[in-house]
PDB file of N, CA and C in Angstrom:
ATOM      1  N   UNK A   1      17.887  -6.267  -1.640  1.00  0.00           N
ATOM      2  CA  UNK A   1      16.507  -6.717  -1.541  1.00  0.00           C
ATOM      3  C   UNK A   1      16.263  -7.313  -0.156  1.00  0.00           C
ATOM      4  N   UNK A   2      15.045  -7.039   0.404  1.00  0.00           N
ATOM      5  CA  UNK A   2      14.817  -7.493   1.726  1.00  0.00           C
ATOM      6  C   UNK A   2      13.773  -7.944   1.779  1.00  0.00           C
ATOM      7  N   UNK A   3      13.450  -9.370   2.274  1.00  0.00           N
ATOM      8  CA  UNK A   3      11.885  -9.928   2.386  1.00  0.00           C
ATOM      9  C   UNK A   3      11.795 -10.283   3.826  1.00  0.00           C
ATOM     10  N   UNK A   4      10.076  -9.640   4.144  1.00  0.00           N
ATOM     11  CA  UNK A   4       9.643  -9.797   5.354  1.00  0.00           C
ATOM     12  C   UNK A   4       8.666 -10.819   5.281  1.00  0.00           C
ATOM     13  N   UNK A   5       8.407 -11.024   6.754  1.00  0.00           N
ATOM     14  CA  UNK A   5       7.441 -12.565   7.085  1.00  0.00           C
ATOM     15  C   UNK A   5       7.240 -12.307   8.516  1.00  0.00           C
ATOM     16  N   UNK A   6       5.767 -11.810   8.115  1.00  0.00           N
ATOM     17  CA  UNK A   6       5.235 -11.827   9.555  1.00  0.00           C
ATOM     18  C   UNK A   6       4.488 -13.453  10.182  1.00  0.00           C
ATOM     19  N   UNK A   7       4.120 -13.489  10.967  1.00  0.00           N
ATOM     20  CA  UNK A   7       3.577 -14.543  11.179  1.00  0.00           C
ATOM     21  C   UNK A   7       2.790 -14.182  12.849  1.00  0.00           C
ATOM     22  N   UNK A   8       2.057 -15.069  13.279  1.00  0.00           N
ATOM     23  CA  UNK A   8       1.747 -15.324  14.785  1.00  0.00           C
ATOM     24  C   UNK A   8       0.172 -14.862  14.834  1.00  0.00           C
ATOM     25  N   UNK A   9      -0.174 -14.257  13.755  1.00  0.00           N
ATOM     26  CA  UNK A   9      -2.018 -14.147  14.022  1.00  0.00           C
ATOM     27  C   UNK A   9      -2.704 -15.056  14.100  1.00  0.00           C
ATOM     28  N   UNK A  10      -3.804 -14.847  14.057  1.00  0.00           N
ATOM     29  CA  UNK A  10      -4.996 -15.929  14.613  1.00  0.00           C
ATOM     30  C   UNK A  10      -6.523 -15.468  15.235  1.00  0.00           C
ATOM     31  N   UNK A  11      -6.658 -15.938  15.845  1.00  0.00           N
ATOM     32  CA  UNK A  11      -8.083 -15.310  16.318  1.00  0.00           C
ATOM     33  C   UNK A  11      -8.023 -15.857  18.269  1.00  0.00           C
ATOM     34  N   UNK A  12      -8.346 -14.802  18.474  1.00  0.00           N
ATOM     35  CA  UNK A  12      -8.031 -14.011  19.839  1.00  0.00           C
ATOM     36  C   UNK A  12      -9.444 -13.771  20.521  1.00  0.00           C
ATOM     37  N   UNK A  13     -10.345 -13.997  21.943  1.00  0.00           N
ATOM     38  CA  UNK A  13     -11.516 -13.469  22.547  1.00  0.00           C
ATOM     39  C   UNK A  13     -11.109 -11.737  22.369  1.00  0.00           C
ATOM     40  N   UNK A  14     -11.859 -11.215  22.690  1.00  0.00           N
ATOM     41  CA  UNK A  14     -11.784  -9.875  23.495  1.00  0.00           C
ATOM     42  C   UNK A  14     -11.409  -9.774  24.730  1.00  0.00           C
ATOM     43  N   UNK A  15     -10.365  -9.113  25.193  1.00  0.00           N
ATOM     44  CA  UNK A  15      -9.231  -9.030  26.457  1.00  0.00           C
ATOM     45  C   UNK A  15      -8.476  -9.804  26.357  1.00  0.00           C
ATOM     46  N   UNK A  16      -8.288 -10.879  25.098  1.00  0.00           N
ATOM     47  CA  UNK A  16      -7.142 -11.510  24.793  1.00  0.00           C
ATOM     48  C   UNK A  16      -5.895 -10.543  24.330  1.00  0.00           C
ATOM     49  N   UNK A  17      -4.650 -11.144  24.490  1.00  0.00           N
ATOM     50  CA  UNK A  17      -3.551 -10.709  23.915  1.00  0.00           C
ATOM     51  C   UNK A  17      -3.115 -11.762  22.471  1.00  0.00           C
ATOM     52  N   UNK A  18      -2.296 -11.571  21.743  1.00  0.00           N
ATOM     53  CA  UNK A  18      -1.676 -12.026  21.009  1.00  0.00           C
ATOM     54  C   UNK A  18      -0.190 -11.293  20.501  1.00  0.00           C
ATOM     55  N   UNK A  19       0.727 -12.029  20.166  1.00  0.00           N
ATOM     56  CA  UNK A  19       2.090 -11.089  19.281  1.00  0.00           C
ATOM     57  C   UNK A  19       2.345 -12.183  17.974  1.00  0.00           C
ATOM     58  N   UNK A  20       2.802 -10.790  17.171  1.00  0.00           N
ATOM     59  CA  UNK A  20       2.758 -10.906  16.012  1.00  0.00           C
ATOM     60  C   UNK A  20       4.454 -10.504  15.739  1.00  0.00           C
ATOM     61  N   UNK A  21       4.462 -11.745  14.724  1.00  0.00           N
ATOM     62  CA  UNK A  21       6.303 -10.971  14.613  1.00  0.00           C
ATOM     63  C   UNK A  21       6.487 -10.301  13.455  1.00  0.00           C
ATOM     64  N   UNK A  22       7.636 -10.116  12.732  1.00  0.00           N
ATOM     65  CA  UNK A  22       8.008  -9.770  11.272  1.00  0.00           C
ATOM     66  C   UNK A  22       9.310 -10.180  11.332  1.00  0.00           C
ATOM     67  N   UNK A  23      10.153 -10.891  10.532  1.00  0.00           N
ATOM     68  CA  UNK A  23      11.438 -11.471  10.463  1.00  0.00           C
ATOM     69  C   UNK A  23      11.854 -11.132   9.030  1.00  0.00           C
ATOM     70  N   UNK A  24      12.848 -10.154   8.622  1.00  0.00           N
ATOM     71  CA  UNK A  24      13.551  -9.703   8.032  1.00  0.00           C
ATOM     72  C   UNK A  24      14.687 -10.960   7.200  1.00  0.00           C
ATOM     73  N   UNK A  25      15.090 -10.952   5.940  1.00  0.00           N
ATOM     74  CA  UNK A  25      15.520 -11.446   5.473  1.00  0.00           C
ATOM     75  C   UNK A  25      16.226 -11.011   3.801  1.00  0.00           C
ATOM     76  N   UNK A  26      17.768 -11.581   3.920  1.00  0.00           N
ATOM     77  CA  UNK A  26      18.359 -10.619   3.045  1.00  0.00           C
ATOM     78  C   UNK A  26      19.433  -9.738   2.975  1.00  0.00           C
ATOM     79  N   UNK A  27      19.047  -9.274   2.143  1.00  0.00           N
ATOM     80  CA  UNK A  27      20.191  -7.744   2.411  1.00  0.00           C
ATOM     81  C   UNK A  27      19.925  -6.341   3.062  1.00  0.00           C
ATOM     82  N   UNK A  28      19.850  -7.280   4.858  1.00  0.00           N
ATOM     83  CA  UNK A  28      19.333  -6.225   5.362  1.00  0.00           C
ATOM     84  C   UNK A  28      20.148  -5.086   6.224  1.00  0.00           C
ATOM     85  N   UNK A  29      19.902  -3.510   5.795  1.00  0.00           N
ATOM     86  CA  UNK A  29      21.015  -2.714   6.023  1.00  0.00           C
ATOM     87  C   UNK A  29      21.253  -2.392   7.868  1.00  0.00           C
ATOM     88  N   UNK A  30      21.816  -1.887   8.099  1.00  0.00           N
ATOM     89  CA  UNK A  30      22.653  -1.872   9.812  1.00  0.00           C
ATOM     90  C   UNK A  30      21.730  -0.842  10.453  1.00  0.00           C
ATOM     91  N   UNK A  31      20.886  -0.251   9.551  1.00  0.00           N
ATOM     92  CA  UNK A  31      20.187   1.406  10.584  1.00  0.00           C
ATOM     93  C   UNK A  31      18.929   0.812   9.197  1.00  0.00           C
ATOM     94  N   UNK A  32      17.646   1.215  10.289  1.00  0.00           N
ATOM     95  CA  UNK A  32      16.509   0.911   9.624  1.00  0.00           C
ATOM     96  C   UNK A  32      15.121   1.353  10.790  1.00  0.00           C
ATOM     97  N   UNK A  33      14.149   0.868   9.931  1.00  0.00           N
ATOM     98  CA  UNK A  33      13.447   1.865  10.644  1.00  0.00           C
ATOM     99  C   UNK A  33      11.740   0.613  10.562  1.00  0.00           C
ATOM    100  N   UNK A  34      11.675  -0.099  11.457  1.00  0.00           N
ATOM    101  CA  UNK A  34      10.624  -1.184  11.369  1.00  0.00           C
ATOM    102  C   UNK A  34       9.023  -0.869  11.855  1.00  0.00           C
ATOM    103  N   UNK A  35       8.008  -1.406  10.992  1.00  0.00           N
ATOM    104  CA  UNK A  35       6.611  -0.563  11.505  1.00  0.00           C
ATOM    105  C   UNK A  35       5.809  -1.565  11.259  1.00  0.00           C
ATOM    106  N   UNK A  36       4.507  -1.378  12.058  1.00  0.00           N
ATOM    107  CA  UNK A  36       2.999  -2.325  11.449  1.00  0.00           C
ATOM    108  C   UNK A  36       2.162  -1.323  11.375  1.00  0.00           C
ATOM    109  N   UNK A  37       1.506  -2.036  10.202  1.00  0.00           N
ATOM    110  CA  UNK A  37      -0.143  -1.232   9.605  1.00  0.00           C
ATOM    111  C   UNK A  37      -0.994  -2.108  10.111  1.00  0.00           C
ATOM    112  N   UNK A  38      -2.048  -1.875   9.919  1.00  0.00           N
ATOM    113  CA  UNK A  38      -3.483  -2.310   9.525  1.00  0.00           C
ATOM    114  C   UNK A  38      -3.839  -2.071   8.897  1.00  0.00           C
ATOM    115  N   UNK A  39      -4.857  -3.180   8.753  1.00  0.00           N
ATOM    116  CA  UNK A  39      -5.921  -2.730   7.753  1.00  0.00           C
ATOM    117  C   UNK A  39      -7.221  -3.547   8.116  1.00  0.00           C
ATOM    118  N   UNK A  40      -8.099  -3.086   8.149  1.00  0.00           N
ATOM    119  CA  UNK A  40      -9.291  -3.441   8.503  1.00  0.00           C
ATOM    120  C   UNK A  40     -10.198  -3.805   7.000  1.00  0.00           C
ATOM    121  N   UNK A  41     -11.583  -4.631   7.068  1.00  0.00           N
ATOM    122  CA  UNK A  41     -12.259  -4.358   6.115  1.00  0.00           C
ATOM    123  C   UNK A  41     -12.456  -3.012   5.403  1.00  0.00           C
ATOM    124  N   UNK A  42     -12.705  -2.888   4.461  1.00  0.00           N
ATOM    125  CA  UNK A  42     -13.994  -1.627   4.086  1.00  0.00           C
ATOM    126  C   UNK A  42     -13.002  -0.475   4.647  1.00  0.00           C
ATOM    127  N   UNK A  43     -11.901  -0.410   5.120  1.00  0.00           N
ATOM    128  CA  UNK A  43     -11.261   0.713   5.981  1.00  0.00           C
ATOM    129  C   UNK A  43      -9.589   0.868   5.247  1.00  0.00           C
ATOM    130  N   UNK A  44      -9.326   2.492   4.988  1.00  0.00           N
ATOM    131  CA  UNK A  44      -7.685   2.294   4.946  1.00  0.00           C
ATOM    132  C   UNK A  44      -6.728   1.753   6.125  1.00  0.00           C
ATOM    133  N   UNK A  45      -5.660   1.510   5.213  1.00  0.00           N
ATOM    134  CA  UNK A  45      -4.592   1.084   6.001  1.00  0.00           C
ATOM    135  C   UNK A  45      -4.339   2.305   7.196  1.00  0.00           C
ATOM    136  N   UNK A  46      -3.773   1.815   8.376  1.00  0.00           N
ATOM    137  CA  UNK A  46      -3.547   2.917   9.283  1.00  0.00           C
ATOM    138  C   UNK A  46      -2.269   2.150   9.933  1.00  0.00           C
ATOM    139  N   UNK A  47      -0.983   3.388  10.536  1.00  0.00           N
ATOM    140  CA  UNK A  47      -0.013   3.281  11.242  1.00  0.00           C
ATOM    141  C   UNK A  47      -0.883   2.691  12.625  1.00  0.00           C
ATOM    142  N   UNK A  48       0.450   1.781  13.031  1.00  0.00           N
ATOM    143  CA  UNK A  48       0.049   0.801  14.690  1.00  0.00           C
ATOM    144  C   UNK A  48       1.432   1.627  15.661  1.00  0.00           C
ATOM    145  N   UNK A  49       2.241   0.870  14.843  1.00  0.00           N
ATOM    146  CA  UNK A  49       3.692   0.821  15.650  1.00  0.00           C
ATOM    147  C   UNK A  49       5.097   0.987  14.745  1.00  0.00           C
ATOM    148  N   UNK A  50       5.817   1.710  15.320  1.00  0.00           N
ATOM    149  CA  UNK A  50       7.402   1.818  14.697  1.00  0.00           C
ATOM    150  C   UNK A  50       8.465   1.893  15.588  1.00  0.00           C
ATOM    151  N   UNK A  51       9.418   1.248  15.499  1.00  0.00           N
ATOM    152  CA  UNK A  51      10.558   1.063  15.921  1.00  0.00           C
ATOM    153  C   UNK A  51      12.087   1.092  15.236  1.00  0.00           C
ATOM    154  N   UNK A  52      12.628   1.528  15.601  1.00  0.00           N
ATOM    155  CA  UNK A  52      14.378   2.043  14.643  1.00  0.00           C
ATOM    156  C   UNK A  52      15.257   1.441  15.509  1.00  0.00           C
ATOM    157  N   UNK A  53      16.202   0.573  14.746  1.00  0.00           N
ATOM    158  CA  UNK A  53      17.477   0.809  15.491  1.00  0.00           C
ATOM    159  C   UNK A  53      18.447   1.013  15.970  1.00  0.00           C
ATOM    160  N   UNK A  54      17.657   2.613  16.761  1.00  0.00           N
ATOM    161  CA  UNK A  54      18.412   3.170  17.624  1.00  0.00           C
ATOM    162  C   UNK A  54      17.390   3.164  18.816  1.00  0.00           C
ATOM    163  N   UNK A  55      16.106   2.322  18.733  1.00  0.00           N
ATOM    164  CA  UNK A  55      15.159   2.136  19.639  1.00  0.00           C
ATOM    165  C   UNK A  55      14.375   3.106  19.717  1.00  0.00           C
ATOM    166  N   UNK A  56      14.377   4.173  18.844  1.00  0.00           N
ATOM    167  CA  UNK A  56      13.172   4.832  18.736  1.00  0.00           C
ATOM    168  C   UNK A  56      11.582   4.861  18.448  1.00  0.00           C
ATOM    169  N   UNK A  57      10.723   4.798  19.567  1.00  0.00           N
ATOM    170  CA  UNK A  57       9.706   3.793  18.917  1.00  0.00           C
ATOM    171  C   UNK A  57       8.107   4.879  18.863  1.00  0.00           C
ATOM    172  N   UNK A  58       7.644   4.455  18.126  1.00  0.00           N
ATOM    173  CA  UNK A  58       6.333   5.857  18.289  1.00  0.00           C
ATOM    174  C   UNK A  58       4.925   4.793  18.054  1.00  0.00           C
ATOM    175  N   UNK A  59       3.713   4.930  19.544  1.00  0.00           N
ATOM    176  CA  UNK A  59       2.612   4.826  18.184  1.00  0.00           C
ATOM    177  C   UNK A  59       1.781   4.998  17.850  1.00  0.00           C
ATOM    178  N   UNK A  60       1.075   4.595  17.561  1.00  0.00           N
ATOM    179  CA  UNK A  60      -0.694   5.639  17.369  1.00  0.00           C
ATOM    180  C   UNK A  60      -1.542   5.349  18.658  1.00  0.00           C
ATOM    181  N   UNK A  61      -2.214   6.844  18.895  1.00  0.00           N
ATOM    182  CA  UNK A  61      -3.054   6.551  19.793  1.00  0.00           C
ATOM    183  C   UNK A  61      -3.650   5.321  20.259  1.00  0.00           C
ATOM    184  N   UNK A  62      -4.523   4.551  19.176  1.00  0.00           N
ATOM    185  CA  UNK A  62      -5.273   3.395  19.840  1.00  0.00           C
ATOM    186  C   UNK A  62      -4.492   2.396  20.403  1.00  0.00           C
ATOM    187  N   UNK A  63      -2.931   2.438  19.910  1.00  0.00           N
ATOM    188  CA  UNK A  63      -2.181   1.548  20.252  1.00  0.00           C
ATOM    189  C   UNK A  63      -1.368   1.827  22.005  1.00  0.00           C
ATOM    190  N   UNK A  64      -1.535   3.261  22.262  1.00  0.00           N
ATOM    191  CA  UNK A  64      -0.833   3.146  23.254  1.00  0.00           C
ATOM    192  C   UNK A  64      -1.231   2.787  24.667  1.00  0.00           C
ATOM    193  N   UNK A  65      -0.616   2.095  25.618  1.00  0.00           N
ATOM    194  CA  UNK A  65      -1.062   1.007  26.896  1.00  0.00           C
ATOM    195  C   UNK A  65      -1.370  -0.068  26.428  1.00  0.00           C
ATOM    196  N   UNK A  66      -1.819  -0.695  25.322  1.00  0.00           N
ATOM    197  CA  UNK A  66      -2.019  -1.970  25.197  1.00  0.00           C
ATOM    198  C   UNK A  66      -1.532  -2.672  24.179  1.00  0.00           C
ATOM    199  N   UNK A  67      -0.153  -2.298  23.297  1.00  0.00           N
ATOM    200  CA  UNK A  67       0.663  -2.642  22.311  1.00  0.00           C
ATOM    201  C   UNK A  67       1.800  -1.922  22.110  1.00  0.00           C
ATOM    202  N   UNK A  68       3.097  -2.876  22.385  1.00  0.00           N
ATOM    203  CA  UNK A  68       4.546  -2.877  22.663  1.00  0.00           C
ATOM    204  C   UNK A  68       5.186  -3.318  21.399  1.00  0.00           C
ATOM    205  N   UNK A  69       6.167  -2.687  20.908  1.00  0.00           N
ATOM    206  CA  UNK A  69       7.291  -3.150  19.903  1.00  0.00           C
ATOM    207  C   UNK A  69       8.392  -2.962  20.404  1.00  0.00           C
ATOM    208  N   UNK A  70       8.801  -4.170  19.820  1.00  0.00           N
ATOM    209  CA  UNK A  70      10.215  -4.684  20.801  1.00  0.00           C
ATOM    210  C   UNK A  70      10.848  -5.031  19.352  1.00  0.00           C
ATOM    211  N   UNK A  71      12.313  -4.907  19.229  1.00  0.00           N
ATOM    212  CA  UNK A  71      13.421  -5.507  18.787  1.00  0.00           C
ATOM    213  C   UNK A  71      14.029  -6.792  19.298  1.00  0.00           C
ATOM    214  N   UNK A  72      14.122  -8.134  19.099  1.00  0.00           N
ATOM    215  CA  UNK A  72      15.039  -8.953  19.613  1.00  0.00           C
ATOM    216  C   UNK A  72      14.623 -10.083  19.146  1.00  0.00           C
ATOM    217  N   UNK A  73      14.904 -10.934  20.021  1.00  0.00           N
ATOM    218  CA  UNK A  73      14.476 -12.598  19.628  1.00  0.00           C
ATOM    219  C   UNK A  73      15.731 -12.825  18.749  1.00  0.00           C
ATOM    220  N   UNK A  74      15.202 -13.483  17.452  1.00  0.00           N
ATOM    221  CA  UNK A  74      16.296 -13.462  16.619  1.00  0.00           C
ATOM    222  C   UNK A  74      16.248 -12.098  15.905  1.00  0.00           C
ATOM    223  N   UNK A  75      17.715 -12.263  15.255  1.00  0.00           N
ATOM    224  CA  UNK A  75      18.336 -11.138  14.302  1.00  0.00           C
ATOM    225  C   UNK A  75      17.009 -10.706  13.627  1.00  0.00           C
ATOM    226  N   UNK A  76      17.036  -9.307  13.532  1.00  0.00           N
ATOM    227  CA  UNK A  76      15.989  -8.684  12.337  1.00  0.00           C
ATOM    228  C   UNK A  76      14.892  -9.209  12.724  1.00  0.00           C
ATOM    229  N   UNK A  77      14.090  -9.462  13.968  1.00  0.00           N
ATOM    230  CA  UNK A  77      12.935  -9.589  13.939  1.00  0.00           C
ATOM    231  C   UNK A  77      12.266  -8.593  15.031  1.00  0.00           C
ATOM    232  N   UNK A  78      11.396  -7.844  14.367  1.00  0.00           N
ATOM    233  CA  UNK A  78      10.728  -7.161  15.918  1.00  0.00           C
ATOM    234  C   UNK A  78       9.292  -7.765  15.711  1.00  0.00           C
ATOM    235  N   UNK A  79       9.141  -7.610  16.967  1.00  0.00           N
ATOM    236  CA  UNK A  79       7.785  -7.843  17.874  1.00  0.00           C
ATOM    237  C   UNK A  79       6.755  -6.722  18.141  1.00  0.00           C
ATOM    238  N   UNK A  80       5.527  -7.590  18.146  1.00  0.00           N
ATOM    239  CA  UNK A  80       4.325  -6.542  18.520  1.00  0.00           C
ATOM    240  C   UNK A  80       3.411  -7.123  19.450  1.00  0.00           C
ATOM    241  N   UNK A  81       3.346  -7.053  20.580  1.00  0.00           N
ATOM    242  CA  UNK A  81       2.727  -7.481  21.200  1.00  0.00           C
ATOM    243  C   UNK A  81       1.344  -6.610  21.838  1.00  0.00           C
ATOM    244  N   UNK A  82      -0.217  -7.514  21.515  1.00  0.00           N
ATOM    245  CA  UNK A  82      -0.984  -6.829  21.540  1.00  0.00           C
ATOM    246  C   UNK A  82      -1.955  -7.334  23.034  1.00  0.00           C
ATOM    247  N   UNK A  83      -2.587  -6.610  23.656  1.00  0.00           N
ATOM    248  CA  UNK A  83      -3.232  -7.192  24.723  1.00  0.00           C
ATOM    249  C   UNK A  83      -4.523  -6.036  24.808  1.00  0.00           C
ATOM    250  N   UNK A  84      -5.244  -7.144  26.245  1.00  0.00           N
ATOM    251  CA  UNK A  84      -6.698  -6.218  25.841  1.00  0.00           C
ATOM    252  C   UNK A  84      -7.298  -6.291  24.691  1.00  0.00           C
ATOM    253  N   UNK A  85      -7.062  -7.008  23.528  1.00  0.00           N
ATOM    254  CA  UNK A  85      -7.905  -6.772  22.095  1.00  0.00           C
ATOM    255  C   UNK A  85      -8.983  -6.245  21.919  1.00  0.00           C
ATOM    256  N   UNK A  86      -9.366  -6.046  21.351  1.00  0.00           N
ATOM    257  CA  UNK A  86     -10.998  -5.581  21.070  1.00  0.00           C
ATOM    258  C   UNK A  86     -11.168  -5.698  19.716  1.00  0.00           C
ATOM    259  N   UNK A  87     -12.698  -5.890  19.340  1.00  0.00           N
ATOM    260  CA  UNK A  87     -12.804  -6.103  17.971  1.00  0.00           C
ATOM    261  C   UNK A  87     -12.633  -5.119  16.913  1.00  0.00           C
ATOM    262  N   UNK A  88     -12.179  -4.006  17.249  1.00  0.00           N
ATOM    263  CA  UNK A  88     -11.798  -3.094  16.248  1.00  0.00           C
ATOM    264  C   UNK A  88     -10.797  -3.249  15.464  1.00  0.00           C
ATOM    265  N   UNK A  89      -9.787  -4.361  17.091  1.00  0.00           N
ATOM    266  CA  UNK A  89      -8.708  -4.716  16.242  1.00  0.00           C
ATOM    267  C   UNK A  89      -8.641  -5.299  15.087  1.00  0.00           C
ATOM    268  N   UNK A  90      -9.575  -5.742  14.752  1.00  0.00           N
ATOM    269  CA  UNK A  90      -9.624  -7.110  14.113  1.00  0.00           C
ATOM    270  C   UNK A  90      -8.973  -6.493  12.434  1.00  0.00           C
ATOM    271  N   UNK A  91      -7.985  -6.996  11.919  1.00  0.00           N
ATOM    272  CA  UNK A  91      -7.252  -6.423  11.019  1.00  0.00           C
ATOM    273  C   UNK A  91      -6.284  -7.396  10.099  1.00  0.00           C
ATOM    274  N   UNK A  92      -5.696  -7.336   8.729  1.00  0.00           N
ATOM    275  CA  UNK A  92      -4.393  -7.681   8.608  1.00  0.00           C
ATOM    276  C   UNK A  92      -3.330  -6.445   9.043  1.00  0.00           C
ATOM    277  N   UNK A  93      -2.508  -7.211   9.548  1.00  0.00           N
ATOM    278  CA  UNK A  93      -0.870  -6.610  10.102  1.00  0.00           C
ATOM    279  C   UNK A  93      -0.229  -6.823   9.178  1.00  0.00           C
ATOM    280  N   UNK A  94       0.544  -6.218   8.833  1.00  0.00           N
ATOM    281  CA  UNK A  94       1.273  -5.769   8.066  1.00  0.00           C
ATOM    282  C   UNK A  94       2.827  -4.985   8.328  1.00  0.00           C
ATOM    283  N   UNK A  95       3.646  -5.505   8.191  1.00  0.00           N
ATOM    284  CA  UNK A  95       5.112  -4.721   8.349  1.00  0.00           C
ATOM    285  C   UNK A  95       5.707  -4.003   7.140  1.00  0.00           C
ATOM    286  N   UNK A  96       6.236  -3.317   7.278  1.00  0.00           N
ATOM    287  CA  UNK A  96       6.857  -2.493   6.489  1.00  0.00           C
ATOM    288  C   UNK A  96       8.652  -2.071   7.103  1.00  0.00           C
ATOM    289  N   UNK A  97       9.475  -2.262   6.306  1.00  0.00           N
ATOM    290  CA  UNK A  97      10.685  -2.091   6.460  1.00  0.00           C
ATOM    291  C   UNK A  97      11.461  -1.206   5.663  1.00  0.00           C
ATOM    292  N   UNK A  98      11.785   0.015   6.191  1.00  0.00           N
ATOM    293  CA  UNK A  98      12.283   1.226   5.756  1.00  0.00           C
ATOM    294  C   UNK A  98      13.417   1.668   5.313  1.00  0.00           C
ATOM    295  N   UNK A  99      14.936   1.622   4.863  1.00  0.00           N
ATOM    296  CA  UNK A  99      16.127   1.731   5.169  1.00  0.00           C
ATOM    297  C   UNK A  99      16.547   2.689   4.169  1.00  0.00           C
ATOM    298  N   UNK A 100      17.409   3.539   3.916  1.00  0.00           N
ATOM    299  CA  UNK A 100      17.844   3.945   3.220  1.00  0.00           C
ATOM    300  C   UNK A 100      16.792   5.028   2.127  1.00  0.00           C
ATOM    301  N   UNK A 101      16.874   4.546   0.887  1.00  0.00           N
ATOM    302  CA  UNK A 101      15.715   4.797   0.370  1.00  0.00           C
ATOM    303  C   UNK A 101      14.770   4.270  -0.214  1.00  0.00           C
ATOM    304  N   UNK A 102      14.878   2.863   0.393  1.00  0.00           N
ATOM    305  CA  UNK A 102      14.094   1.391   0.247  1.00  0.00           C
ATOM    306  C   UNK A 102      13.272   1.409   1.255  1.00  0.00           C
ATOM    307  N   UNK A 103      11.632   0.400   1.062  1.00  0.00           N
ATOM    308  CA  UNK A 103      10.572   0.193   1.748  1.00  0.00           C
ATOM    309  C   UNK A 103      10.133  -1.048   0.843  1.00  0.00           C
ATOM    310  N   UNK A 104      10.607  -2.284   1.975  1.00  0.00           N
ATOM    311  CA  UNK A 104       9.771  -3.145   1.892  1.00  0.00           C
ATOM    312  C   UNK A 104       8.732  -3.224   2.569  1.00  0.00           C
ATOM    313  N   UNK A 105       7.628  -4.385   1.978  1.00  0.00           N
ATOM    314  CA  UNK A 105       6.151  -4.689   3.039  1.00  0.00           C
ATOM    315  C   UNK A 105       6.104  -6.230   3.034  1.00  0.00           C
ATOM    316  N   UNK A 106       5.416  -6.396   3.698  1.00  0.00           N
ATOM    317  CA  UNK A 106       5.550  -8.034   4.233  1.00  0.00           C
ATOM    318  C   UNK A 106       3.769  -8.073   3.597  1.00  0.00           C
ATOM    319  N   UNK A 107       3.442  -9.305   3.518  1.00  0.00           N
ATOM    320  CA  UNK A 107       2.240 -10.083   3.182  1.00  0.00           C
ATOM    321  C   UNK A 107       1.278  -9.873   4.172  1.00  0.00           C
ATOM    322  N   UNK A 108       1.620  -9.590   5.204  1.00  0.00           N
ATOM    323  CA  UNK A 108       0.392  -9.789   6.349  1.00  0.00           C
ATOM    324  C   UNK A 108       0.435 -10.867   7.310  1.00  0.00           C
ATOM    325  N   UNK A 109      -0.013 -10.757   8.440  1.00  0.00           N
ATOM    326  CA  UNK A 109      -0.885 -11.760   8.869  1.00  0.00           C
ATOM    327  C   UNK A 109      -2.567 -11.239   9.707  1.00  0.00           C
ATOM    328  N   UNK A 110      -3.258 -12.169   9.429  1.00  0.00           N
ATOM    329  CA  UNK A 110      -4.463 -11.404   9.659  1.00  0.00           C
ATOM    330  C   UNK A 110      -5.058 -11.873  11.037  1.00  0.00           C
ATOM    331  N   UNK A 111      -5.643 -10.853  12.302  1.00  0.00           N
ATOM    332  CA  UNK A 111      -6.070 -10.942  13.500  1.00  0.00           C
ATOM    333  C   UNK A 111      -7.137 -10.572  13.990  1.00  0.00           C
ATOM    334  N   UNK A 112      -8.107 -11.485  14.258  1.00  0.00           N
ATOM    335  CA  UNK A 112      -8.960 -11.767  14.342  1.00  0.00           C
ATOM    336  C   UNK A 112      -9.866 -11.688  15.682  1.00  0.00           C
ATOM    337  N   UNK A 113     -10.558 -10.904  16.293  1.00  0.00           N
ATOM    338  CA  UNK A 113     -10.644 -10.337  17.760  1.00  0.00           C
ATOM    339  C   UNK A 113     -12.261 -11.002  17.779  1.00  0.00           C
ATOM    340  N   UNK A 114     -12.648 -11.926  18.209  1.00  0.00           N
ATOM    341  CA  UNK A 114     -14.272 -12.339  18.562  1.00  0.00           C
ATOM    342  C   UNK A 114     -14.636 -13.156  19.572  1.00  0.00           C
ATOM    343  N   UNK A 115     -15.569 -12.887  19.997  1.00  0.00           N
ATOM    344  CA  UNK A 115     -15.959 -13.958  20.658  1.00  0.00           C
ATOM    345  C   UNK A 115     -16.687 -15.420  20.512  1.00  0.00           C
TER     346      UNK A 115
END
């Protein structure tokens, strides 16, 4: 069993940055495969960012030039670091943790893009 915990949202101007983490906890396996969603109001969930480690990282269009996923800090935690915001962003984040033939999801944290 593996429980995630994102944390670090908040509310951000427009051309602000913010990062958001996810910290893994548990019985977590050696090869895995780490991601964030969104989700907007009124809107489905949509892929942001994914990262494996073996550092393979992919991510969706809107995300690319202005949002990075990184592995490090402490053990089992990757990073998302967002910049430039805009209010489209405005979303809960969401992680999801992949391994084997397990998928955990984390609670969220929700980010907030206004002026």
């Amino acid at each position: 069993q593996v429980t995630l915990e994102e944390s670090g949202g908040g509310l951000v101007q427009p051309g602000g940055s913010l990062r958001v983490s996810c910290t893994a906890s548990g019985n977590v396996d050696s090869t895995y495969v780490r991601s964030w969603y969104r989700q907007a109001p009124g809107k489905q969930r949509e892929f942001v960012a994914s990262i494996s480690t073996g550092n393979s990282i992919t991510y969706a269009d809107f995300a690319k030039g202005r949002f990075t996923i990184t592995r490090g800090g402490a053990k089992n935690r990757v990073e998302l670091q967002m910049t430039n915001l805009k209010p489209d962003d405005t979303a809960v984040y969401s992680c999801k943790h992949s391994e084997s033939r397990e998928q955990y999801w984390g609670r969220g944290t929700q980010v907030t893009v206004s002026s």
